[in-house]
C-alpha atoms as a PDB file:
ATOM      1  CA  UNK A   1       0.000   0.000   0.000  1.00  0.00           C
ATOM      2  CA  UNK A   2       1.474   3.213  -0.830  1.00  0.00           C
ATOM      3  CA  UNK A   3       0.643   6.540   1.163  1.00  0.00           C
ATOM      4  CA  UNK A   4       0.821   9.677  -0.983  1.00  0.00           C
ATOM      5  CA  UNK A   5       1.564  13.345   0.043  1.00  0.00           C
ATOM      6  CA  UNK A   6      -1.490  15.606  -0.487  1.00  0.00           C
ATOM      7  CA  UNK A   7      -0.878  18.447  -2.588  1.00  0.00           C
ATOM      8  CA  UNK A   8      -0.734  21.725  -1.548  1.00  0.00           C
ATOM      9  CA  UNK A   9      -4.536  23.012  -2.661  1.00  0.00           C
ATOM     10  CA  UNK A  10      -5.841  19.694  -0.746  1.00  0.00           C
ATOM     11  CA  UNK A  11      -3.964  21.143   2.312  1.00  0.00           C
ATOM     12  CA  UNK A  12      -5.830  24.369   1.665  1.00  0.00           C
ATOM     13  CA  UNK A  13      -8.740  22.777   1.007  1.00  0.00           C
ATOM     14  CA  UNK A  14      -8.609  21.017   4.579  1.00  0.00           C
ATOM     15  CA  UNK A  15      -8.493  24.567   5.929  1.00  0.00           C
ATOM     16  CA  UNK A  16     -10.929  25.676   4.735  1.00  0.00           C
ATOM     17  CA  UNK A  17      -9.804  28.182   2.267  1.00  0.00           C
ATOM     18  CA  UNK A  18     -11.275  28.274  -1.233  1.00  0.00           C
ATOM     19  CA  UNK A  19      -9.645  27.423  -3.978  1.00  0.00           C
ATOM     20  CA  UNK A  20      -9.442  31.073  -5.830  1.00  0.00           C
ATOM     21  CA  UNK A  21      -6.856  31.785  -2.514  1.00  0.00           C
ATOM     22  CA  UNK A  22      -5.060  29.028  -3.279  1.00  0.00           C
ATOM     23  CA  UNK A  23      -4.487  30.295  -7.232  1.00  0.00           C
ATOM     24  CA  UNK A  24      -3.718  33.745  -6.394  1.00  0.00           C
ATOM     25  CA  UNK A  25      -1.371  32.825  -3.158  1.00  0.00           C
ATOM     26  CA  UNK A  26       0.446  30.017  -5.346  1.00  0.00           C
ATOM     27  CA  UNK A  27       1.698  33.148  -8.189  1.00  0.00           C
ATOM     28  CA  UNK A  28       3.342  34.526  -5.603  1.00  0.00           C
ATOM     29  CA  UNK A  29       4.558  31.690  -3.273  1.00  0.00           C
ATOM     30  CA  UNK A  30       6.645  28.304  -3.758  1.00  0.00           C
ATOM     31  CA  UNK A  31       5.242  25.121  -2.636  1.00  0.00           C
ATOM     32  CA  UNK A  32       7.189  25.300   0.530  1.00  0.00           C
ATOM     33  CA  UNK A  33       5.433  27.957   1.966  1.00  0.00           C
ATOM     34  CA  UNK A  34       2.445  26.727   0.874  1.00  0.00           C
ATOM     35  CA  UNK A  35       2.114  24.250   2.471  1.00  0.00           C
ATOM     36  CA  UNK A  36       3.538  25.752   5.458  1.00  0.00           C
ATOM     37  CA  UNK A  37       1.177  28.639   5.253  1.00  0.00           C
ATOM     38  CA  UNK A  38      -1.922  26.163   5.252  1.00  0.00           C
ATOM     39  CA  UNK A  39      -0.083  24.380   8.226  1.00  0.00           C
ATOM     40  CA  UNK A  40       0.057  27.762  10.316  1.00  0.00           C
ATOM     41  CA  UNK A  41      -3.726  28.533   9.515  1.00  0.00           C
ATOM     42  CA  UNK A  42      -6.557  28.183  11.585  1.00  0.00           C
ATOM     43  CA  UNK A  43      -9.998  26.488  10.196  1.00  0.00           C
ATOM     44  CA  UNK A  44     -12.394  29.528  11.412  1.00  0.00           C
ATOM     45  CA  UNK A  45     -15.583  27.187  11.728  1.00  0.00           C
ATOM     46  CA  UNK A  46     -14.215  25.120  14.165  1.00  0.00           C
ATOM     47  CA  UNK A  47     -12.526  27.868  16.543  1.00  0.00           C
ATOM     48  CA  UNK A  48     -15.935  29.201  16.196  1.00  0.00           C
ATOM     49  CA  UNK A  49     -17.769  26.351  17.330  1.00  0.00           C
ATOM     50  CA  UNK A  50     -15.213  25.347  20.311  1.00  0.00           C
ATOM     51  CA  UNK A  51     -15.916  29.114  21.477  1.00  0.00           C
ATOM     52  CA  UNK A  52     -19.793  28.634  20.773  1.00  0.00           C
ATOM     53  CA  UNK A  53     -20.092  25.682  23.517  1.00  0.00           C
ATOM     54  CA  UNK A  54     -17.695  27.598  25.933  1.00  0.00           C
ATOM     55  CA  UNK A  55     -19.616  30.616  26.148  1.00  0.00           C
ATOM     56  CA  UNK A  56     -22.942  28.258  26.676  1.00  0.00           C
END
């Protein structure tokens, strides 16, 4: 069984960015930081939600 990497627009796409972003970030950035820009984001609907059921 072989694992493969996801790309960098699947890593985007886990965060929850769309996929215009990704195109318009990508002209301007190498896959490196890419990938370690989607890796130092934060996925706003579930910070929202955590803070949601705190503030219950």
């Amino acid at each position: 069984m072989r694992i493969r990497k996801i790309t960098s627009m699947e890593a985007w796409r886990l965060m929850g960015f769309d996929d215009e972003d990704y195109l318009k970030a990508s002209k301007v950035c190498c896959e490196t930081s890419l990938y370690h820009q989607a890796g130092n984001s934060i996925v706003v609907s579930v910070i929202y939600n955590i803070l949601k059921e705190l503030f219950k």
